[in-house]
Protein backbone atom coordinates (compact mmCIF):
# COMPACT_ATOMS: atom_id res chain seq x y z
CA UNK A 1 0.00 0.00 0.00
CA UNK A 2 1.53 2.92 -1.26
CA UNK A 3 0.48 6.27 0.95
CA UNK A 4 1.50 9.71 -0.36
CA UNK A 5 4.10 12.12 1.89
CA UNK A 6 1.48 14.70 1.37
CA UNK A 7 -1.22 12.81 3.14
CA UNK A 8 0.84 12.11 6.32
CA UNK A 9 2.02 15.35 6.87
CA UNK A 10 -1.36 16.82 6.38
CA UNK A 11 -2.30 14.72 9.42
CA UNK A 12 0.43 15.16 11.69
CA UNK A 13 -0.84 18.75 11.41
CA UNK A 14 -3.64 18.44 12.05
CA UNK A 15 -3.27 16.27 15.13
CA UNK A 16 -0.91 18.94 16.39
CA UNK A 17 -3.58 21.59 16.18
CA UNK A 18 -6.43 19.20 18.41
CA UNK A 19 -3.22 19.09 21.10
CA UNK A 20 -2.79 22.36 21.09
CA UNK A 21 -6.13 23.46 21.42
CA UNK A 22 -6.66 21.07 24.02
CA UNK A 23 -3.93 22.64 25.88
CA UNK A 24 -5.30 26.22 25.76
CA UNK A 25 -8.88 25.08 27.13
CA UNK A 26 -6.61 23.15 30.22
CA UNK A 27 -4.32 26.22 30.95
CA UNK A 28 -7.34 28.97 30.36
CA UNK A 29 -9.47 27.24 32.96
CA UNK A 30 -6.52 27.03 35.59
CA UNK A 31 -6.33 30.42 37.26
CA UNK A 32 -3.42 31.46 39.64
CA UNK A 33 -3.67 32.27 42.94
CA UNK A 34 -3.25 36.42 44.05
CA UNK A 35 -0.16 36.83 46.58
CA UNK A 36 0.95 40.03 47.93
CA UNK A 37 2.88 41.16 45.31
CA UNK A 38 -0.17 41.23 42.88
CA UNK A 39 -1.65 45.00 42.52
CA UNK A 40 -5.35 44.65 42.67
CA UNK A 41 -8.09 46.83 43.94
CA UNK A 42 -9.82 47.19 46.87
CA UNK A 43 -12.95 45.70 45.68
CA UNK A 44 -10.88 42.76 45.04
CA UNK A 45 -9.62 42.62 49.15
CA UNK A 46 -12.39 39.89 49.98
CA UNK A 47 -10.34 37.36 47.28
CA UNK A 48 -6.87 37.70 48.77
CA UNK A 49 -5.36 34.69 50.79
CA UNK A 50 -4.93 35.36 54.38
CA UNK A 51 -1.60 33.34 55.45
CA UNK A 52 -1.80 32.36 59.18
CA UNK A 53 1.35 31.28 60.90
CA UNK A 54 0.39 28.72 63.64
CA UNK A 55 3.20 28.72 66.51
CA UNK A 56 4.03 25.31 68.50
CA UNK A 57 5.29 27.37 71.61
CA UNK A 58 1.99 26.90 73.76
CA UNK A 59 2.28 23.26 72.76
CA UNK A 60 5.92 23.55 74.42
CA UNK A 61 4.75 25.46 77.29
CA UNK A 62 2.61 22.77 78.32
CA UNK A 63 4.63 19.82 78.04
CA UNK A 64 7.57 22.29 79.79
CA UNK A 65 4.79 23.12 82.46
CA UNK A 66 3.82 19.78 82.51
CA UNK A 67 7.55 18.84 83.27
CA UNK A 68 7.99 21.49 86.46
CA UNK A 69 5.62 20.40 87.89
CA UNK A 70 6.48 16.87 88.09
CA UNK A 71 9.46 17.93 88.83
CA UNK A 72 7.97 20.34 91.64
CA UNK A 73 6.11 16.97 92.94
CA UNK A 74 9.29 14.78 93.12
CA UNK A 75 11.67 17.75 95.14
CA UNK A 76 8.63 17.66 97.40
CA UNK A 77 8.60 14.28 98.41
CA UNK A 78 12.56 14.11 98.54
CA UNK A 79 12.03 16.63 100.52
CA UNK A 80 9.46 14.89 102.83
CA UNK A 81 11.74 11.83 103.16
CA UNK A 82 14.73 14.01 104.58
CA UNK A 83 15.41 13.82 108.51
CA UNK A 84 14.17 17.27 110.00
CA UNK A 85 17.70 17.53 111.19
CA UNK A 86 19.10 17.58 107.28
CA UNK A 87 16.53 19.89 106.76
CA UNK A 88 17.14 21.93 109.29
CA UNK A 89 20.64 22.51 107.84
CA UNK A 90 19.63 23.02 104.44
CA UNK A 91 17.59 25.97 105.52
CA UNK A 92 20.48 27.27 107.42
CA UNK A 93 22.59 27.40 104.28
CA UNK A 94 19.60 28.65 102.61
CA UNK A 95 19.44 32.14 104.91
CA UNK A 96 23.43 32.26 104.81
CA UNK A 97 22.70 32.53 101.16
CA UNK A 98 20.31 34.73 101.15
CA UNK A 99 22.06 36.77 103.48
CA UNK A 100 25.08 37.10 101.65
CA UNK A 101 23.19 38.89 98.75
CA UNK A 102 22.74 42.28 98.59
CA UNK A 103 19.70 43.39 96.05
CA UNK A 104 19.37 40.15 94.78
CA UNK A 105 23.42 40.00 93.59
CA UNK A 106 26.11 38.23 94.91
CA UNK A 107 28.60 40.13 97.17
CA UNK A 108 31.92 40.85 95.83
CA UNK A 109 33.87 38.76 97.98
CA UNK A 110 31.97 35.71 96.59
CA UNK A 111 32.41 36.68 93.40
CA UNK A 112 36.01 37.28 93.46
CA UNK A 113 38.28 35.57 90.86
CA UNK A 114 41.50 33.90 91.97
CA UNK A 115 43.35 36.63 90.49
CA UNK A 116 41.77 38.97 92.23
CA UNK A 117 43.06 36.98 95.26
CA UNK A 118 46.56 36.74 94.52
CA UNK A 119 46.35 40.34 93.82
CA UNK A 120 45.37 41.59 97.00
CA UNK A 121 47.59 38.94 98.77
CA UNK A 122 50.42 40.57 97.10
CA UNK A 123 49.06 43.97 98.19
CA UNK A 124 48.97 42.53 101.48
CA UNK A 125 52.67 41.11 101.91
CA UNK A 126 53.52 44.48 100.41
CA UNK A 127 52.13 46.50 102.77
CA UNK A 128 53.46 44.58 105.44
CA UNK A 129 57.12 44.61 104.11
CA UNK A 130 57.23 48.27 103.89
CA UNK A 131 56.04 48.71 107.47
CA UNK A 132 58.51 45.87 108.46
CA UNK A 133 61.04 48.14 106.84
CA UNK A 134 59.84 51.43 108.33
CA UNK A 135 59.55 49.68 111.53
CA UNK A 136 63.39 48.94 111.15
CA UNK A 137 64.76 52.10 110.68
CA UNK A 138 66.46 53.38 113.35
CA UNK A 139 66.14 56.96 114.87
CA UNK A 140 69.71 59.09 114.65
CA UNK A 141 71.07 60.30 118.06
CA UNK A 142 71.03 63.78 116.20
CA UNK A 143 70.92 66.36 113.18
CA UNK A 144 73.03 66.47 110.84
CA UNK A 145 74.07 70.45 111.87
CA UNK A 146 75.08 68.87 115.22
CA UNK A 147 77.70 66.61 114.11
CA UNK A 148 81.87 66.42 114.28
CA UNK A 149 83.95 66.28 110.90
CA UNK A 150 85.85 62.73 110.16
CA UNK A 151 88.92 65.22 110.37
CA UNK A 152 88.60 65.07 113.98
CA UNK A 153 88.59 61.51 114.83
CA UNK A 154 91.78 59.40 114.71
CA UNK A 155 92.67 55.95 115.05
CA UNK A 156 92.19 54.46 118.80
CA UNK A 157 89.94 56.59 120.45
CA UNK A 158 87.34 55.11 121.81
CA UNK A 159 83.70 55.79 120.99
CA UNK A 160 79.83 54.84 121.84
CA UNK A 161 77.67 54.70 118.71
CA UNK A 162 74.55 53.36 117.70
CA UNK A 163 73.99 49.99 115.26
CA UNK A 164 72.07 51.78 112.16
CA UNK A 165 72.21 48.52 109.55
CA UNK A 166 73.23 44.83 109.16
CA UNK A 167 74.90 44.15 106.29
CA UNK A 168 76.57 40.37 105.25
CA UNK A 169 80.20 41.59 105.63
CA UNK A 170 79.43 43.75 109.17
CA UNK A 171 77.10 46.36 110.56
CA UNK A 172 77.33 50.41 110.04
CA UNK A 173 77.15 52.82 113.16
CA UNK A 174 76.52 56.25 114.20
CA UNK A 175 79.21 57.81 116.47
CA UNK A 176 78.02 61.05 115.84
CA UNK A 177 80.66 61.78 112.59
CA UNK A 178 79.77 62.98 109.12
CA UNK A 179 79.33 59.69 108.08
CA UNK A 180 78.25 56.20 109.62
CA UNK A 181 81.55 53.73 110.08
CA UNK A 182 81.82 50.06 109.07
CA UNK A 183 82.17 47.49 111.66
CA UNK A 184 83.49 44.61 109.61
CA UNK A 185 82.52 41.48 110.84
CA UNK A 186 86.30 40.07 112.00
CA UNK A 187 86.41 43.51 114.07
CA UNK A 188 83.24 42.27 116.06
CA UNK A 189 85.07 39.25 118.30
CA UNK A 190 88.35 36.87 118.79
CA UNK A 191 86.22 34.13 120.78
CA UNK A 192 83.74 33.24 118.61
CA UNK A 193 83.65 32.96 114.89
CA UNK A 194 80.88 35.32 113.29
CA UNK A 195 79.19 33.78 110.67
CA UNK A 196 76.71 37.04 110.22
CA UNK A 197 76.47 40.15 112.15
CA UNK A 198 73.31 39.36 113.52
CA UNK A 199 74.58 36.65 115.80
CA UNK A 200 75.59 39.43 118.60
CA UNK A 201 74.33 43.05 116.94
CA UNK A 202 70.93 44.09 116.01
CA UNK A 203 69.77 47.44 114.97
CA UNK A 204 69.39 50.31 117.08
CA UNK A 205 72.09 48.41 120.10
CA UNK A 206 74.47 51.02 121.60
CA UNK A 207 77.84 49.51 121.81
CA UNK A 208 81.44 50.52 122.40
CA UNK A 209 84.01 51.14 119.49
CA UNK A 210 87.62 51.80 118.65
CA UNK A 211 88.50 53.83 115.60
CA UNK A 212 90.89 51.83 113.11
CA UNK A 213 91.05 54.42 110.51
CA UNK A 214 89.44 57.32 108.91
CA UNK A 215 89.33 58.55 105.12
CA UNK A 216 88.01 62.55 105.36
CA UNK A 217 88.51 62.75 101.53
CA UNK A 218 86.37 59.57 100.55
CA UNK A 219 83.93 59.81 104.09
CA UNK A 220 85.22 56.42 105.67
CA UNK A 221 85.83 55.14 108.54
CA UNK A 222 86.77 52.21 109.97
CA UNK A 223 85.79 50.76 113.36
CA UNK A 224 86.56 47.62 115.76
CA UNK A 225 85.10 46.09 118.67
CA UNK A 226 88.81 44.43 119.70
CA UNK A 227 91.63 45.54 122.01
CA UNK A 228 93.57 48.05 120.10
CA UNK A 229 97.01 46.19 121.61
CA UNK A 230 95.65 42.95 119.22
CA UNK A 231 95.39 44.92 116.33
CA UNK A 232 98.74 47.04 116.69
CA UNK A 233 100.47 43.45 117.11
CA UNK A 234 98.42 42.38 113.96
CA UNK A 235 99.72 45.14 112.30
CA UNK A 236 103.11 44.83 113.47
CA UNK A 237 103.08 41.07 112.31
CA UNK A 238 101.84 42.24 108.98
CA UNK A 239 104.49 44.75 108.13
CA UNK A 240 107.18 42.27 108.52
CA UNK A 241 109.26 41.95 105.67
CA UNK A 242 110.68 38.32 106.93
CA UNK A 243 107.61 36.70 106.24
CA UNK A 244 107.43 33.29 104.75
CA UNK A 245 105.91 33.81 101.03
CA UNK A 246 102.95 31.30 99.80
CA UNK A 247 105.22 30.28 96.89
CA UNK A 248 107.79 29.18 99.30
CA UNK A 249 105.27 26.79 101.31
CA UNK A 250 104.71 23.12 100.46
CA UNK A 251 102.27 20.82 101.02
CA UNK A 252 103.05 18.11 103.92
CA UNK A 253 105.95 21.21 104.96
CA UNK A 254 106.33 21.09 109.21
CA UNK A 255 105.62 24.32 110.85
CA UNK A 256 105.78 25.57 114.19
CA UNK A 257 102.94 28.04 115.30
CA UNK A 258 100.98 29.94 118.34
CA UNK A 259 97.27 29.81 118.13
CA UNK A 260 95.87 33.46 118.02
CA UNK A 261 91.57 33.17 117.63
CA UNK A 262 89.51 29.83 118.24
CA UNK A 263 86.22 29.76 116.40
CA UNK A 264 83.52 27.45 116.32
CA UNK A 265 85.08 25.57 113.23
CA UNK A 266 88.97 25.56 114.38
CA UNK A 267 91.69 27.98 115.38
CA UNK A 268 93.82 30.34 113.52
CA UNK A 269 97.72 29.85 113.76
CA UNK A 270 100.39 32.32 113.29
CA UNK A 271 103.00 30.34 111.63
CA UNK A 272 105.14 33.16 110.07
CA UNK A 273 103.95 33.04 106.69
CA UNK A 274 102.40 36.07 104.76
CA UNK A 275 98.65 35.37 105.92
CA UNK A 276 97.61 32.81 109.32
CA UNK A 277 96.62 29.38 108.31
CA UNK A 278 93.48 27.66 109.49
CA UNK A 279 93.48 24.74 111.71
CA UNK A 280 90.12 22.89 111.25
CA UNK A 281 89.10 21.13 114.91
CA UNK A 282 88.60 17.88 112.83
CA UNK A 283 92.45 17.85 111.90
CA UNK A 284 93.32 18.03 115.88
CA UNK A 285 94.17 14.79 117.28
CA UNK A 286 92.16 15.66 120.57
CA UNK A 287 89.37 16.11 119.01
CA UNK A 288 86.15 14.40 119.59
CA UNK A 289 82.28 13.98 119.46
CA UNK A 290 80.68 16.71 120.77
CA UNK A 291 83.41 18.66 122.03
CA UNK A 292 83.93 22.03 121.16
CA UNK A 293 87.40 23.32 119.67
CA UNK A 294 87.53 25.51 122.62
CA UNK A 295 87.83 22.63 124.81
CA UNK A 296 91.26 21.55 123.29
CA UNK A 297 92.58 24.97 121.93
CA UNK A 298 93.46 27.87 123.78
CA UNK A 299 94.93 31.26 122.28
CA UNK A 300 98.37 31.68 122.99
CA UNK A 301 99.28 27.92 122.65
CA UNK A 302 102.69 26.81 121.21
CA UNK A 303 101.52 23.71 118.64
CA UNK A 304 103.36 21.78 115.37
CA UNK A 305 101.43 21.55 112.38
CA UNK A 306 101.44 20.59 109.11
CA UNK A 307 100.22 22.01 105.82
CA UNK A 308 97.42 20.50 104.11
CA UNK A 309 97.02 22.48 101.06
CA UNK A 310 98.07 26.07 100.12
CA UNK A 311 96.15 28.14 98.00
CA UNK A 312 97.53 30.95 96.40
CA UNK A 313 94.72 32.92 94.30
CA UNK A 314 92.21 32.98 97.82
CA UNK A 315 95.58 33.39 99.84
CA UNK A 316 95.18 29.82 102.07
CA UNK A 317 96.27 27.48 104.01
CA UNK A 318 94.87 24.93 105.44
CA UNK A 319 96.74 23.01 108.23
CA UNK A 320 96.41 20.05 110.24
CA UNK A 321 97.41 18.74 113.44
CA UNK A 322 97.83 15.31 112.66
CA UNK A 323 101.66 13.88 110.81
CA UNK A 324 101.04 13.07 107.29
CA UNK A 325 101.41 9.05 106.73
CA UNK A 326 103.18 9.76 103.72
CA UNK A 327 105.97 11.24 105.88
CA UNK A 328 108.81 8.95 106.78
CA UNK A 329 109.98 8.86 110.95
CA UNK A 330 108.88 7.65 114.09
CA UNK A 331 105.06 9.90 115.00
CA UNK A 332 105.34 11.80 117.61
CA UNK A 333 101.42 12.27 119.46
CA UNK A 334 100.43 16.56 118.85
């Protein structure tokens, strides 16, 4: 069967034209709905949609209500199963609460931080530091109009001053000069050994000095606590051109001595060297527990020692009391 191309296309056409009029009829009866952004009159209000938002929050109010309350219902019988005694506490705490709140807030000591704490703490040991310190100083005897040049003091006279500071190497006093002198700590006793001046001085104590020396043009002076006879001997010892130099001193060399000062840690000998060496009370042969080197050493005591070890940069040496094994000879007993 043999159909013509005109024929076919004729009714594809056509067909195309029933669809489409179909079409119109479906999408002319379908109207859109008027929103907000549609301009129409007001005779037209009645026909606009009225959107109504519906909110869920009274929904949650109940079920939270709901939820208090059973919550409400289960403090209250906790409550009613607590000893009166526990809740005779609790409402203790409860007014301490209460009373710590001023206008419903917290005071601020509660509601300080714990930097806030450190800070006032710090305040606090400051404050009492500087009052420590004020507390400390120590009142001058008088003005500084009233007072005698350095010019006028020289070395030996006796004076009675007052203790102003404590330093590590000695203590400074007012005798009523120009300028405070310096009590060194080996000026301050011959009995005992002074570790710090504290041990027998403390601020504002009168005591009685000796001038060593004096220095108008730089404002020193120099004091002592010891018979002036000691010190001139010192002195005289020290000038001595015959002394023995450290170069010239050897370990395990035997030296002949006389003990000037006993401390608590050993004696001092002179043994005719440039400086005194140091006899610890460990190194003495009559040594023992619990004895003090006073017990066995006396100033002015003739004694052989040895040396132990020399040191030349500190200007040293250390001695003992006890022969060396190392030494050859019969051992004599100290």
């Amino acid at each position: 069967m043999i159909v013509s191309t005109g024929s076919v296309v004729e009714r594809r056409r056509r067909n195309n034209n029933v669809i489409e009029s179909r079409l119109y009829q479906l999408t002319s009866d379908f109207e859109r709905p008027a929103t907000f952004l549609d301009s129409r009159d007001d005779d037209e209000e009645e026909d606009r949609i009225n959107v109504v938002f519906l909110e869920d929050d009274d929904d949650y109010d109940e079920k939270a209500n709901s939820v208090t309350k059973k919550g409400q219902s289960l403090k209250n019988q906790r409550w009613s199963k607590l000893k009166s005694t526990f809740q005779q506490r609790l409402e203790e705490k409860r007014a301490k609460r209460d009373k710590n709140k001023i206008g419903g807030e917290v005071t601020s000591k509660q509601k300080d931080s714990s930097k806030d704490k450190k800070r006032r703490m710090m305040m606090f040991m400051k404050e009492k530091q500087r009052e420590k310190k004020l507390a400390s100083r120590i009142e001058r005897p008088m003005g500084f109009e009233e007072r005698v040049p350095l010019a006028a003091y020289i070395p030996g006279m006796e004076l009675t001053g007052i203790v102003i500071s404590l330093t590590n190497f000695g203590a400074y006093v007012d005798v009523g000069t120009e300028c405070d002198g310096l009590l060194h700590i080996s000026q301050m006793s011959r009995d005992v050994f002074v570790e710090h001046p504290r041990q027998l001085l403390s601020p504002g104590d009168e005591v009685t000095v000796k001038v060593r020396s004096t220095s108008p043009e730089l404002k020193k002076m120099h004091l002592t606590m010891l018979d002036v006879s000691q010190e001139d001997n010192l002195a005289d010892q020290g000038n001595d051109s015959d002394r023995i130099p450290l170069t010239d001193i050897e370990i395990d060399d035997e030296l002949w001595g006389e003990l000037k000062r006993v401390t608590d840690f050993g004696a001092y000998i002179e043994v005719g060297a440039e400086v005194d060496g140091f006899l610890h009370f460990m190194d003495h042969p009559l040594w023992d527990d619990n004895m003090h080197p006073s017990e066995f050493m006396k100033a002015g005591q003739r004694v052989r020692v040895w040396v132990a070890d020399v040191d030349t940069e500190k200007r040293r040496i250390r001695l003992t009391a006890n022969r060396p094994a190392s030494l050859p000879g019969p051992r004599f007993e100290f």
